[in-house]
C-alpha atoms as a PDB file:
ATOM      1  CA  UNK A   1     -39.276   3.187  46.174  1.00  0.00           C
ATOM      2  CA  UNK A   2     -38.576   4.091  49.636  1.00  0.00           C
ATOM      3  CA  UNK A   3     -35.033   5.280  50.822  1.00  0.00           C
ATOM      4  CA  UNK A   4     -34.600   2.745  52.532  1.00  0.00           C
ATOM      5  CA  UNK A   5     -35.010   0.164  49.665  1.00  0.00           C
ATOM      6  CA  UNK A   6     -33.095   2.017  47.587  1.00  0.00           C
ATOM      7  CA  UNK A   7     -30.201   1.856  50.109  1.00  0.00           C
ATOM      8  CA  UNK A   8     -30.717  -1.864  50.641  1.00  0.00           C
ATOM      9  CA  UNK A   9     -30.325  -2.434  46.406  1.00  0.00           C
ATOM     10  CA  UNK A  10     -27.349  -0.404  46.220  1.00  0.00           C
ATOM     11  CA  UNK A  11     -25.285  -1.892  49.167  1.00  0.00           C
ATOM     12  CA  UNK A  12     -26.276  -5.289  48.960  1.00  0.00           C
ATOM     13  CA  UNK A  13     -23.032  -5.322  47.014  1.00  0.00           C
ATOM     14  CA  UNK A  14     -19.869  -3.815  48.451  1.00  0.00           C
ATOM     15  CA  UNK A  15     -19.596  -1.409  45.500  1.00  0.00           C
ATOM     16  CA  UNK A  16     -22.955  -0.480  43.021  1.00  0.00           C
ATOM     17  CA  UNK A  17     -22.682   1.226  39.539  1.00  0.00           C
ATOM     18  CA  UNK A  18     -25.905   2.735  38.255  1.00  0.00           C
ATOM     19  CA  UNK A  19     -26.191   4.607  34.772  1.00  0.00           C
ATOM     20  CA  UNK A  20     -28.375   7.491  35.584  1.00  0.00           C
ATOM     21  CA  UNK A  21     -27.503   8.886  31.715  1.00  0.00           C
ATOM     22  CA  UNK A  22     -31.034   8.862  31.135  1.00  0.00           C
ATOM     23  CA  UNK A  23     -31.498  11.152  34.331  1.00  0.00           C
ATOM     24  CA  UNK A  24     -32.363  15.144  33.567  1.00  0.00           C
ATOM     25  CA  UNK A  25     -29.473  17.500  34.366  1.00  0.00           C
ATOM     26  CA  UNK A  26     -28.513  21.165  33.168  1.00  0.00           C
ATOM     27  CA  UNK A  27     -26.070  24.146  33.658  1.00  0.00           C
ATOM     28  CA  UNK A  28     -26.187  27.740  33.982  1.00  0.00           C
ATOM     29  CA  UNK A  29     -23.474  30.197  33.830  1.00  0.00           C
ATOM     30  CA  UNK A  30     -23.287  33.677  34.375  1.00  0.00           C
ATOM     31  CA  UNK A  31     -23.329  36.327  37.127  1.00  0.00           C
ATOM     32  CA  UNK A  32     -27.283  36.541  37.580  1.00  0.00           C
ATOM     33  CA  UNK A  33     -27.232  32.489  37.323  1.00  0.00           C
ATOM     34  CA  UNK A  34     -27.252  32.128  41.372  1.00  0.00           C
ATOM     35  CA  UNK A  35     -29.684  34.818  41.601  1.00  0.00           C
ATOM     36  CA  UNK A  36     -31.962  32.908  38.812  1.00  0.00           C
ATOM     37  CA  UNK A  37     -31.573  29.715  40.374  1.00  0.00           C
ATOM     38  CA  UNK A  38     -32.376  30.966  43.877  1.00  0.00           C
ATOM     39  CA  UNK A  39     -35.837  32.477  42.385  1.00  0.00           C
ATOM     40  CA  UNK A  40     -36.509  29.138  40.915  1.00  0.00           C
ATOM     41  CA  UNK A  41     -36.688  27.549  44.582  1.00  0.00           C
ATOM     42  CA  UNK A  42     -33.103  25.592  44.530  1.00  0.00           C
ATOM     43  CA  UNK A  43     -30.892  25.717  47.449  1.00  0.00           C
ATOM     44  CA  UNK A  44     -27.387  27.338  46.113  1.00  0.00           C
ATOM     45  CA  UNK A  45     -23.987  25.790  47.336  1.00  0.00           C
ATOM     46  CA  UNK A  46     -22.086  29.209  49.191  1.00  0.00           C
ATOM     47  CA  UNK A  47     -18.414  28.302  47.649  1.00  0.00           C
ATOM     48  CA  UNK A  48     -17.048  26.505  44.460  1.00  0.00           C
ATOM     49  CA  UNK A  49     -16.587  23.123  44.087  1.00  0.00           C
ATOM     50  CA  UNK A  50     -19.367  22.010  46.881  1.00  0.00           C
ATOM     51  CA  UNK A  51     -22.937  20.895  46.099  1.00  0.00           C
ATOM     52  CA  UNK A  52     -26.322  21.011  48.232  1.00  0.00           C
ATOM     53  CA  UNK A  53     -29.002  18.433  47.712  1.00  0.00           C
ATOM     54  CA  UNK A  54     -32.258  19.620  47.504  1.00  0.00           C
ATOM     55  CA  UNK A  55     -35.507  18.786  49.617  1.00  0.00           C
ATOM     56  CA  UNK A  56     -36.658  16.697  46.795  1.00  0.00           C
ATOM     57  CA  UNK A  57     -33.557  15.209  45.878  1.00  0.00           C
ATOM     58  CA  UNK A  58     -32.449  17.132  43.162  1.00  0.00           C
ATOM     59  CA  UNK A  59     -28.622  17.713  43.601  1.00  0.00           C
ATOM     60  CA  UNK A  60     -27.094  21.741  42.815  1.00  0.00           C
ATOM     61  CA  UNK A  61     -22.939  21.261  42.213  1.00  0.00           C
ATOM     62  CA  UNK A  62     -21.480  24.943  41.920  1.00  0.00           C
ATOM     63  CA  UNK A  63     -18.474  24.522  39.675  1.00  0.00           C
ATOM     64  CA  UNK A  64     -17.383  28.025  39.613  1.00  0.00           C
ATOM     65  CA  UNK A  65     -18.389  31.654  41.042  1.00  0.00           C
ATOM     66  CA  UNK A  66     -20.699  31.531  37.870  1.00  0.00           C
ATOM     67  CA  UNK A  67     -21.162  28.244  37.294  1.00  0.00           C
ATOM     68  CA  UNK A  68     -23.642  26.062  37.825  1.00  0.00           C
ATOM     69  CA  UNK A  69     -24.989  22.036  37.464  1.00  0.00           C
ATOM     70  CA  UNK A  70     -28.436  20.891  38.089  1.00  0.00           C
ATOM     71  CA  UNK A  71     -28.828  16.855  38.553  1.00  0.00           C
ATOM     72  CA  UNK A  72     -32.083  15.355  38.736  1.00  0.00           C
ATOM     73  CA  UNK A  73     -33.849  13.120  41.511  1.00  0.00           C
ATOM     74  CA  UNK A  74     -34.986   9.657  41.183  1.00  0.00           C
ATOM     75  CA  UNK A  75     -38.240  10.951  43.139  1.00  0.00           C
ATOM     76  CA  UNK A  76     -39.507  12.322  40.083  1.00  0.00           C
ATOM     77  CA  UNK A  77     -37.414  11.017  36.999  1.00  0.00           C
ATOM     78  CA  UNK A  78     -35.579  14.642  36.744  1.00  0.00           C
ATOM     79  CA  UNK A  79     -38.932  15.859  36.079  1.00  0.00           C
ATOM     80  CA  UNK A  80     -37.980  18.998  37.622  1.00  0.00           C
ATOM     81  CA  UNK A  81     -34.995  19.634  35.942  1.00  0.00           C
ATOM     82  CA  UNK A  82     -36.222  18.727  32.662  1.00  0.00           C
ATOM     83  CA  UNK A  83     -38.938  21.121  33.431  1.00  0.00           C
ATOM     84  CA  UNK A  84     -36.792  23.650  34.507  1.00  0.00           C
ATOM     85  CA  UNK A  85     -34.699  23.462  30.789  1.00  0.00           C
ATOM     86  CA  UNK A  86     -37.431  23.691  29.048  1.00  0.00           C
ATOM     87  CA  UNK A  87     -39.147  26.920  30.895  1.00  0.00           C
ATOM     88  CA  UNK A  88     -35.335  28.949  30.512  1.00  0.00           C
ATOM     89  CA  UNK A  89     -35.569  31.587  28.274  1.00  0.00           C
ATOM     90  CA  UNK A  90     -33.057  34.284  26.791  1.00  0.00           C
ATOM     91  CA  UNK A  91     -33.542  37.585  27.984  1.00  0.00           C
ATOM     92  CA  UNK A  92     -31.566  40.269  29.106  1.00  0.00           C
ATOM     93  CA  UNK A  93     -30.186  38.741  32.226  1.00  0.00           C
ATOM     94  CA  UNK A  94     -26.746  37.515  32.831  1.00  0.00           C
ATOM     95  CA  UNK A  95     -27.874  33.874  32.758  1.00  0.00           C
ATOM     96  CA  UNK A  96     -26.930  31.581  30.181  1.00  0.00           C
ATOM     97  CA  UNK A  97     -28.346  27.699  29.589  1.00  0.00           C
ATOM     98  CA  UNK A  98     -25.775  25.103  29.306  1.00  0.00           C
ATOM     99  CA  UNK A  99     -27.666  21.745  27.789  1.00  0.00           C
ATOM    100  CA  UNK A 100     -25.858  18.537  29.552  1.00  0.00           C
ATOM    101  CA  UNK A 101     -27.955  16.019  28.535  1.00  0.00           C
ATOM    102  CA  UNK A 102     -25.616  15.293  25.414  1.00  0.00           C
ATOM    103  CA  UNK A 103     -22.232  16.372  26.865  1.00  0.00           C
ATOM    104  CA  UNK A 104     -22.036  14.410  30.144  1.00  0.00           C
ATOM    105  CA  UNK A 105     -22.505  10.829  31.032  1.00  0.00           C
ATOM    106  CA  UNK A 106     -23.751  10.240  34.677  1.00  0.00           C
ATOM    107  CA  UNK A 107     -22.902   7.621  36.717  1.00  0.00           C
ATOM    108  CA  UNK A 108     -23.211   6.940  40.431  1.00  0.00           C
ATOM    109  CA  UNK A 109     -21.044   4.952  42.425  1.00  0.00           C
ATOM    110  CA  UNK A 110     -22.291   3.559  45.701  1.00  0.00           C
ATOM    111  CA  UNK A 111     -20.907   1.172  48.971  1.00  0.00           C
ATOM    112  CA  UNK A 112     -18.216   1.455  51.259  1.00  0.00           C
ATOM    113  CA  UNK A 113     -15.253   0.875  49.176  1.00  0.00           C
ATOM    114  CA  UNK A 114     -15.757   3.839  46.636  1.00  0.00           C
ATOM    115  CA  UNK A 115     -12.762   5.377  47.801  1.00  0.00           C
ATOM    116  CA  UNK A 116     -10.602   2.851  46.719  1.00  0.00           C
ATOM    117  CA  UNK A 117     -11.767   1.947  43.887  1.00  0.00           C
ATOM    118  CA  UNK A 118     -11.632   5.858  42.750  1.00  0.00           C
ATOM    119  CA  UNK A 119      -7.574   5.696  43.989  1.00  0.00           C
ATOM    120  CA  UNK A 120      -6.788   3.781  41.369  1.00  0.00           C
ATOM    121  CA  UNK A 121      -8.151   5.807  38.373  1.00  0.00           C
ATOM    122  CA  UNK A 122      -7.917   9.664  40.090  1.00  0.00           C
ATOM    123  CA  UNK A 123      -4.956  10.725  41.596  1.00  0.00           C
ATOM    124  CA  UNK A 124      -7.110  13.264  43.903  1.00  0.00           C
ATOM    125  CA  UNK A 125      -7.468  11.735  47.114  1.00  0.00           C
ATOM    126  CA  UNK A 126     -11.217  10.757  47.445  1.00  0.00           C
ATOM    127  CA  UNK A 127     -11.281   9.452  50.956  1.00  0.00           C
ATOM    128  CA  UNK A 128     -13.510  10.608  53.499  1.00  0.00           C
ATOM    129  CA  UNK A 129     -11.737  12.598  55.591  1.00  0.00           C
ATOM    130  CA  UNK A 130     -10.326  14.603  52.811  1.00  0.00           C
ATOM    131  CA  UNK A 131     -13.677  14.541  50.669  1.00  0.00           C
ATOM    132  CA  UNK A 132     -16.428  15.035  52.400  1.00  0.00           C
ATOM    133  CA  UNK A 133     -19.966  14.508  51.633  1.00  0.00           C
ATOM    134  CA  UNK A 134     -20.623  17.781  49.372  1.00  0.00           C
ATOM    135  CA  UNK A 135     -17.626  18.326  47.929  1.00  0.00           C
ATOM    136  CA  UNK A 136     -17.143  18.435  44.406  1.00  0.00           C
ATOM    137  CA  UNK A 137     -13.922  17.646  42.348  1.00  0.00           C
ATOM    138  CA  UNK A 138     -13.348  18.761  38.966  1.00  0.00           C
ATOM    139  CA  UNK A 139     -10.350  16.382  37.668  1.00  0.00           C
ATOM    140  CA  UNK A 140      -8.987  13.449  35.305  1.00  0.00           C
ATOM    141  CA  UNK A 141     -10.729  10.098  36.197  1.00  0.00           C
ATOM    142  CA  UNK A 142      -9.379   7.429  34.148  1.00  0.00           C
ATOM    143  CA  UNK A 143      -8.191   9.767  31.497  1.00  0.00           C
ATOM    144  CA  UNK A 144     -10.780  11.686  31.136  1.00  0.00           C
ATOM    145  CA  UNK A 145     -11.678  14.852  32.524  1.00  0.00           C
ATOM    146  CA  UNK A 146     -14.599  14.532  35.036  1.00  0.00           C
ATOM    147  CA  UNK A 147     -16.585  16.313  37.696  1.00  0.00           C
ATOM    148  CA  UNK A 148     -17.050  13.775  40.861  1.00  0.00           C
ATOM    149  CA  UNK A 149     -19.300  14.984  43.479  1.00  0.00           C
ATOM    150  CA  UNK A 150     -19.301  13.391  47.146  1.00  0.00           C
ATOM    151  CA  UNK A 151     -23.399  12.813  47.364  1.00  0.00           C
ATOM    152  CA  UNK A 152     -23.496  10.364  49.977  1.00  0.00           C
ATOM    153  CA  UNK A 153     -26.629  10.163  52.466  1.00  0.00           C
ATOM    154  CA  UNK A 154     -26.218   9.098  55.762  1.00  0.00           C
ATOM    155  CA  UNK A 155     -24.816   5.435  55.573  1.00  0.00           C
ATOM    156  CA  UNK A 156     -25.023   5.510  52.138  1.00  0.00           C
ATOM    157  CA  UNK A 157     -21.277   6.371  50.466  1.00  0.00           C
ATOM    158  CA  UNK A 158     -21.672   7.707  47.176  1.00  0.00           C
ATOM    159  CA  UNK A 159     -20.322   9.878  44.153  1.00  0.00           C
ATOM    160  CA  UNK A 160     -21.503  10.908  41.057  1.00  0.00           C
ATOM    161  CA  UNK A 161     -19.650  10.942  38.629  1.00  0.00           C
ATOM    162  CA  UNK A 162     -19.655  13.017  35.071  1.00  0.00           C
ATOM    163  CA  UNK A 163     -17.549  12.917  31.684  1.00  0.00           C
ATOM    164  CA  UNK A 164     -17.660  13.068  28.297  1.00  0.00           C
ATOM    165  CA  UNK A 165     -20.880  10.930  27.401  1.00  0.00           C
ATOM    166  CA  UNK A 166     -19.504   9.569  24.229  1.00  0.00           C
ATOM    167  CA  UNK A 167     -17.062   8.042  26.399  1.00  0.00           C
ATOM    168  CA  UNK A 168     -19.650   6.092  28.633  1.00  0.00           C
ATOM    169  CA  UNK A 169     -18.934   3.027  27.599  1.00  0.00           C
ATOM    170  CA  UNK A 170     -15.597   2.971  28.007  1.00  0.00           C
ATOM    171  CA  UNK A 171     -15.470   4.943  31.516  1.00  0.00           C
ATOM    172  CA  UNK A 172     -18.461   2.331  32.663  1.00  0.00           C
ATOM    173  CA  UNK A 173     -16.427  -0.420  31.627  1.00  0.00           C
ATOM    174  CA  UNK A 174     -13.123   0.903  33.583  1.00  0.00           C
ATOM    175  CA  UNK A 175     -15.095   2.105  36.599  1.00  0.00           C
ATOM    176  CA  UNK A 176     -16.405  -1.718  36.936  1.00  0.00           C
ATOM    177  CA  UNK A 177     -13.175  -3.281  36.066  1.00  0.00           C
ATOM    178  CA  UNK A 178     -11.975  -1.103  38.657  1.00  0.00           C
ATOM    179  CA  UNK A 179     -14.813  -2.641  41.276  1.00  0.00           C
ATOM    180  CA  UNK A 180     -14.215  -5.587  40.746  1.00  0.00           C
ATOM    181  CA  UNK A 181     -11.874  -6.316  43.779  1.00  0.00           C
ATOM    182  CA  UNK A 182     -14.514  -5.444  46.010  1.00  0.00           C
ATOM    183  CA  UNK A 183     -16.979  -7.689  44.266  1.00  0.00           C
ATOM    184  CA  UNK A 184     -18.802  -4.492  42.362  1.00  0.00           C
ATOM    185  CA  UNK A 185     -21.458  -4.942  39.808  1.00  0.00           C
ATOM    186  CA  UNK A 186     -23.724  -3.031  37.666  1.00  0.00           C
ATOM    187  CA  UNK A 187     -27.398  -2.109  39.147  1.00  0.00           C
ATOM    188  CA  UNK A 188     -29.976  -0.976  36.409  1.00  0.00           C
ATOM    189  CA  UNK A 189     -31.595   2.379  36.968  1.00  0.00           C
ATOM    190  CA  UNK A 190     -34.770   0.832  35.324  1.00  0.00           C
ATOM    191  CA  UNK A 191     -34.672  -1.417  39.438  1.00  0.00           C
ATOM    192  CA  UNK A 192     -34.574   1.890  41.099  1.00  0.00           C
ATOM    193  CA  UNK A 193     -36.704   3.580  38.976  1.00  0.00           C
ATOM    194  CA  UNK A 194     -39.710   0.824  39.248  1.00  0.00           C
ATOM    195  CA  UNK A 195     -41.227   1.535  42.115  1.00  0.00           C
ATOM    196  CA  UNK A 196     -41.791   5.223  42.750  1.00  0.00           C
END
């Protein structure tokens, strides 16, 4: 699927919610973890709390000096990330896995009113001008704690949004009760998915 259709599904409502659970993602911590990842051809965020999309769409949120999380890219499935979990190994290096695949949910919220509908469940202020595409938020969404990085594209507003995955039914089900205001509804990844 081309950019551009992808675009067109997720803002042919004012507000999109797409489960990419399924999606490959993984963290690394420790002080050789930048050094790892930058062998490994990824792009590195320079401070805490930003992120840097990769060439192939892969998305790198640094949570920490030391802290890293890898998200996958509907180009390939998360092929690459998946790949890249399963080729880390243990050695002597500062650089420690950290499986997400089981610990976080993943959902992405899309269209122009994202802001508001994130102001009434997260008392940062999401906006714009005050979170700007990159930025990464570690904080309480709905009661729960939850990383939400800024990853829109061009006209394309956007977060993703990660928490507890045992709680993704119930932080799905606020998120769209939340949308629905601005006449949001659920897109399946399986229609995004289909065509590359």
């Amino acid at each position: 699927m081309t950019s551009l259709h992808m675009d067109h599904l997720l803002t042919r409502a004012t507000c999109a919610l797409v489960d990419l659970t399924d999606l490959a993602r993984v963290g690394f911590r420790g002080s050789d973890s930048a050094g790892y990842l930058s062998e490994r051809g990824f792009d590195l965020p320079q401070w805490p709390n930003q992120s840097v999309r990769q060439a192939d769409g892969c998305l790198v949120a640094r949570l920490s000096q030391t802290e890293y999380f890898v998200l996958g890219s509907l180009t390939d499935h998360g092929q690459r990330v998946a790949d890249e979990e399963a080729r880390w190994a243990l050695d002597h290096r500062p650089n420690y896995l950290l499986p997400r695949q089981d610990s976080h949910a993943w959902l992405q919220l899309s269209g122009p009113h994202i802001s508001e509908v994130m102001a009434k469940l997260c008392g940062v202020d999401l906006r714009p001008e005050a979170f700007a595409p990159g930025a990464v938020a570690q904080t309480s969404v709905a009661r729960l704690n939850a990383i939400v990085i800024n990853a829109t594209v061009g006209d394309l507003a956007c977060f993703h949004l990660l928490a507890d995955r045992c709680s993704l039914e119930y932080f799905s089900a606020v998120l769209l009760d939340a949308m629905a205001e601005f006449g949001g509804e659920p897109v399946a990844l399986d229609m995004l998915l289909g065509s590359h």
